[in-house]
C-alpha atoms as a PDB file:
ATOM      1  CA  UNK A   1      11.422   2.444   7.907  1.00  0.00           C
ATOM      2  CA  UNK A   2      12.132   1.008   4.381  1.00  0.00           C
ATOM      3  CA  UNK A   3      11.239   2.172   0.598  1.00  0.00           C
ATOM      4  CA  UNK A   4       8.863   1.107  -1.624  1.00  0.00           C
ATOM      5  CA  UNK A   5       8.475   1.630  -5.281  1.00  0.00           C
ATOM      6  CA  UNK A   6       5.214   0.952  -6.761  1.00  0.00           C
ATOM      7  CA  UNK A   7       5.175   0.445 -10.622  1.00  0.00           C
ATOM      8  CA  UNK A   8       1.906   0.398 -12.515  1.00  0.00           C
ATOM      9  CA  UNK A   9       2.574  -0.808 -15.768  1.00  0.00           C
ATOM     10  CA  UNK A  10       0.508  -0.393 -18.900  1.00  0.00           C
ATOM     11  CA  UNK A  11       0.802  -3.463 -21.219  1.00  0.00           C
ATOM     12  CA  UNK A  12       0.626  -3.421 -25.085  1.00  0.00           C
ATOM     13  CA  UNK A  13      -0.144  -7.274 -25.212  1.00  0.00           C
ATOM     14  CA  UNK A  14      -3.422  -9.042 -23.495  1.00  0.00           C
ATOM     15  CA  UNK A  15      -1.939 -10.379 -20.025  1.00  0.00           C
ATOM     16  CA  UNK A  16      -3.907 -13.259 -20.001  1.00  0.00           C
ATOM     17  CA  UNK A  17      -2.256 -14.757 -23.448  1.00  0.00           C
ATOM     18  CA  UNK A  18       0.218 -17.232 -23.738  1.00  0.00           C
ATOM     19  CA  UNK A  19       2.829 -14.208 -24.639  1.00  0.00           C
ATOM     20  CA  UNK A  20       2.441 -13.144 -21.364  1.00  0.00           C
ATOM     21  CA  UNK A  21       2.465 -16.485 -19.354  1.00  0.00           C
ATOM     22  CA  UNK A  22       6.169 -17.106 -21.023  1.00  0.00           C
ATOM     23  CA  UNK A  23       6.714 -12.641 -19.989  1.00  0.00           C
ATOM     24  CA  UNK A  24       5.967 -13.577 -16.149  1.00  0.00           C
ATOM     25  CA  UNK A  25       7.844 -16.783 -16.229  1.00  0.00           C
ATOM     26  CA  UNK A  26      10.836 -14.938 -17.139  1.00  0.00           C
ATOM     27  CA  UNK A  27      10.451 -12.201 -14.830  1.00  0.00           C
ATOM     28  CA  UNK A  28       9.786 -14.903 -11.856  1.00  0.00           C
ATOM     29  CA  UNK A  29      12.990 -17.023 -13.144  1.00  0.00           C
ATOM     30  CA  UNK A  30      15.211 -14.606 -14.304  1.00  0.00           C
ATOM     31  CA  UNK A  31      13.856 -10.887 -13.287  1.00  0.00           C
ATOM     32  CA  UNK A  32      13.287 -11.459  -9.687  1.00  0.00           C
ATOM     33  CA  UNK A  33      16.860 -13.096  -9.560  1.00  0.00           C
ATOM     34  CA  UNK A  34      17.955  -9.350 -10.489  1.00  0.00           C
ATOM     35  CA  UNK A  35      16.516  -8.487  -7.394  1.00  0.00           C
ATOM     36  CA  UNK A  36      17.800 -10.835  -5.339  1.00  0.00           C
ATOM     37  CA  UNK A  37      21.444  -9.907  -6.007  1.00  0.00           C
ATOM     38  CA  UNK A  38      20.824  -6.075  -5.340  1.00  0.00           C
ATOM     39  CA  UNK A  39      21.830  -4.725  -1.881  1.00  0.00           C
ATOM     40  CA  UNK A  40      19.124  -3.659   0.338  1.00  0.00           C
ATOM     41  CA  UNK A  41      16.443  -5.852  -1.460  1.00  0.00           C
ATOM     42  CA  UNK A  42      13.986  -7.295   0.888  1.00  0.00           C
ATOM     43  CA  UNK A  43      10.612  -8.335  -1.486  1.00  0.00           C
ATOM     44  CA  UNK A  44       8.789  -8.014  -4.470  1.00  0.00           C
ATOM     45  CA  UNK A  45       5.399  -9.004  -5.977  1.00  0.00           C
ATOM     46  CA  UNK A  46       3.867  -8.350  -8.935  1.00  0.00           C
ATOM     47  CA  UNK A  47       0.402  -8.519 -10.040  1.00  0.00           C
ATOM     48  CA  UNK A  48      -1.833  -8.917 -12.719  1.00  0.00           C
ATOM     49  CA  UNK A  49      -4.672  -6.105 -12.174  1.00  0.00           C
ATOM     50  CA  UNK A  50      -6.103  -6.713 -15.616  1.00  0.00           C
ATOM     51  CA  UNK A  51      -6.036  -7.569 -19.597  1.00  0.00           C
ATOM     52  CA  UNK A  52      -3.401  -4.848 -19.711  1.00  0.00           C
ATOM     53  CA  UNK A  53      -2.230  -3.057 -15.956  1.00  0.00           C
ATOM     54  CA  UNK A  54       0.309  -4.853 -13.921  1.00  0.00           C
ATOM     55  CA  UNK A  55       1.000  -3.739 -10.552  1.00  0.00           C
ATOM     56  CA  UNK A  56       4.450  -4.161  -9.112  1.00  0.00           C
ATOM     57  CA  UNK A  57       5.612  -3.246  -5.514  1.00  0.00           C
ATOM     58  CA  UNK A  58       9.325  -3.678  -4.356  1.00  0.00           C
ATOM     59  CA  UNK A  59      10.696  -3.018  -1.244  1.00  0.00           C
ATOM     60  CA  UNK A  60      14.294  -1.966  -0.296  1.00  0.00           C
ATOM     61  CA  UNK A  61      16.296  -1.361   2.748  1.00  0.00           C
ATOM     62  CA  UNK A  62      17.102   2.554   1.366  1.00  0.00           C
ATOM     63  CA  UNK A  63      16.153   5.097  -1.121  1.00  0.00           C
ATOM     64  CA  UNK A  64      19.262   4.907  -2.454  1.00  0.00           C
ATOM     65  CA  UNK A  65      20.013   0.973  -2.459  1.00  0.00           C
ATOM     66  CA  UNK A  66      16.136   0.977  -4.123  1.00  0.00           C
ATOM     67  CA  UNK A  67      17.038   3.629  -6.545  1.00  0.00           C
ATOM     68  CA  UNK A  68      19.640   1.971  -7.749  1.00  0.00           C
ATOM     69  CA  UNK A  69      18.381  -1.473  -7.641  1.00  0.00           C
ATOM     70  CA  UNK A  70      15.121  -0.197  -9.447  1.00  0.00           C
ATOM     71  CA  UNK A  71      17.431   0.805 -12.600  1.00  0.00           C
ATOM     72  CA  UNK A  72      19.107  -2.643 -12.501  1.00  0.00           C
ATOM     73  CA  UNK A  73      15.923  -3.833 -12.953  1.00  0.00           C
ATOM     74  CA  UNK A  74      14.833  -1.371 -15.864  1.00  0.00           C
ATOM     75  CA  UNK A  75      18.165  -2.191 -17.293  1.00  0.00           C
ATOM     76  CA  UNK A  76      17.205  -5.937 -17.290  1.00  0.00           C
ATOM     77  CA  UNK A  77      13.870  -5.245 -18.958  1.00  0.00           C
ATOM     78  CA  UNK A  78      14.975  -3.790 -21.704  1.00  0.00           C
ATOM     79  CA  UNK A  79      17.984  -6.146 -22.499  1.00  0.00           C
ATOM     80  CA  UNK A  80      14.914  -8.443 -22.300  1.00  0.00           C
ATOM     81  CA  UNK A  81      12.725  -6.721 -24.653  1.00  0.00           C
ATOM     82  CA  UNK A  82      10.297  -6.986 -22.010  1.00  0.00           C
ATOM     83  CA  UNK A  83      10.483  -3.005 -21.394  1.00  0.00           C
ATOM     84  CA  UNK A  84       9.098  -2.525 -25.265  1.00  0.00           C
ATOM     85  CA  UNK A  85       5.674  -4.016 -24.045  1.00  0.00           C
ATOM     86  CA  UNK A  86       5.021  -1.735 -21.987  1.00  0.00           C
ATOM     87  CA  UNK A  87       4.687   1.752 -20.063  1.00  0.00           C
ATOM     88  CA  UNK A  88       5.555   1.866 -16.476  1.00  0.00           C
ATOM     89  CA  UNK A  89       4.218   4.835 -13.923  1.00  0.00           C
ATOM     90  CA  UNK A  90       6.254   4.967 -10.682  1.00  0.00           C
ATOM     91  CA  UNK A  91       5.486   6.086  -7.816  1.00  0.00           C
ATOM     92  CA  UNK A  92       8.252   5.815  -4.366  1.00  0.00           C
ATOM     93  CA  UNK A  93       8.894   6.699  -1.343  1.00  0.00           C
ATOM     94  CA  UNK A  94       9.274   5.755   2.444  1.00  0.00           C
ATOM     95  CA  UNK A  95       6.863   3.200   4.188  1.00  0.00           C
ATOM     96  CA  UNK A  96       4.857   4.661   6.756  1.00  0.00           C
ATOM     97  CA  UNK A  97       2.970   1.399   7.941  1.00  0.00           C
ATOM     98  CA  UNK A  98       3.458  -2.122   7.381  1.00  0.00           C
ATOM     99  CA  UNK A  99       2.408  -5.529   8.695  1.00  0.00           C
END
């Protein structure tokens, strides 16, 4: 089976503003490209789940290939001040059913 992290992210800034539209645009151009060039990558989606909780799920080949492309990731949000906007809860761990 694979690993999934699941990131629920409490936002300092309304989600729905034009701040935030130009925030997902880079993580869709430039953030999910991270991804992509990690080993063991195989999807991610985020989600807006209101004015100010994003849900993120990303799922990886192994714990350890996630792990590390998780912190990749982290290190990429805060070279893009993106990571000051915000408060992530994370919660991992192997998938047990999937479609």
């Amino acid at each position: 089976m694979t690993y999934l992290r699941c990131s629920i992210g409490k936002w300092s800034i309304d989600l729905y503003s034009q701040e935030a539209v130009e925030i997902f645009k880079k993580i869709n151009d430039e953030g999910v490209t991270v991804f992509r060039k990690q080993p063991g990558f195989i999807s991610y989606r985020l989600m807006r789940a209101s004015s100010d909780v994003t849900v993120a799920v990303a799922e990886w080949k192994s714990e350890e290939l996630g792990k590390v492309g998780a912190e990749n990731y982290r290190r990429w949000l805060r070279e893009s001040g993106i990571w000051d906007k915000l408060v992530l809860q994370t919660y991992d761990g192997e998938t047990v059913a999937s479609s």
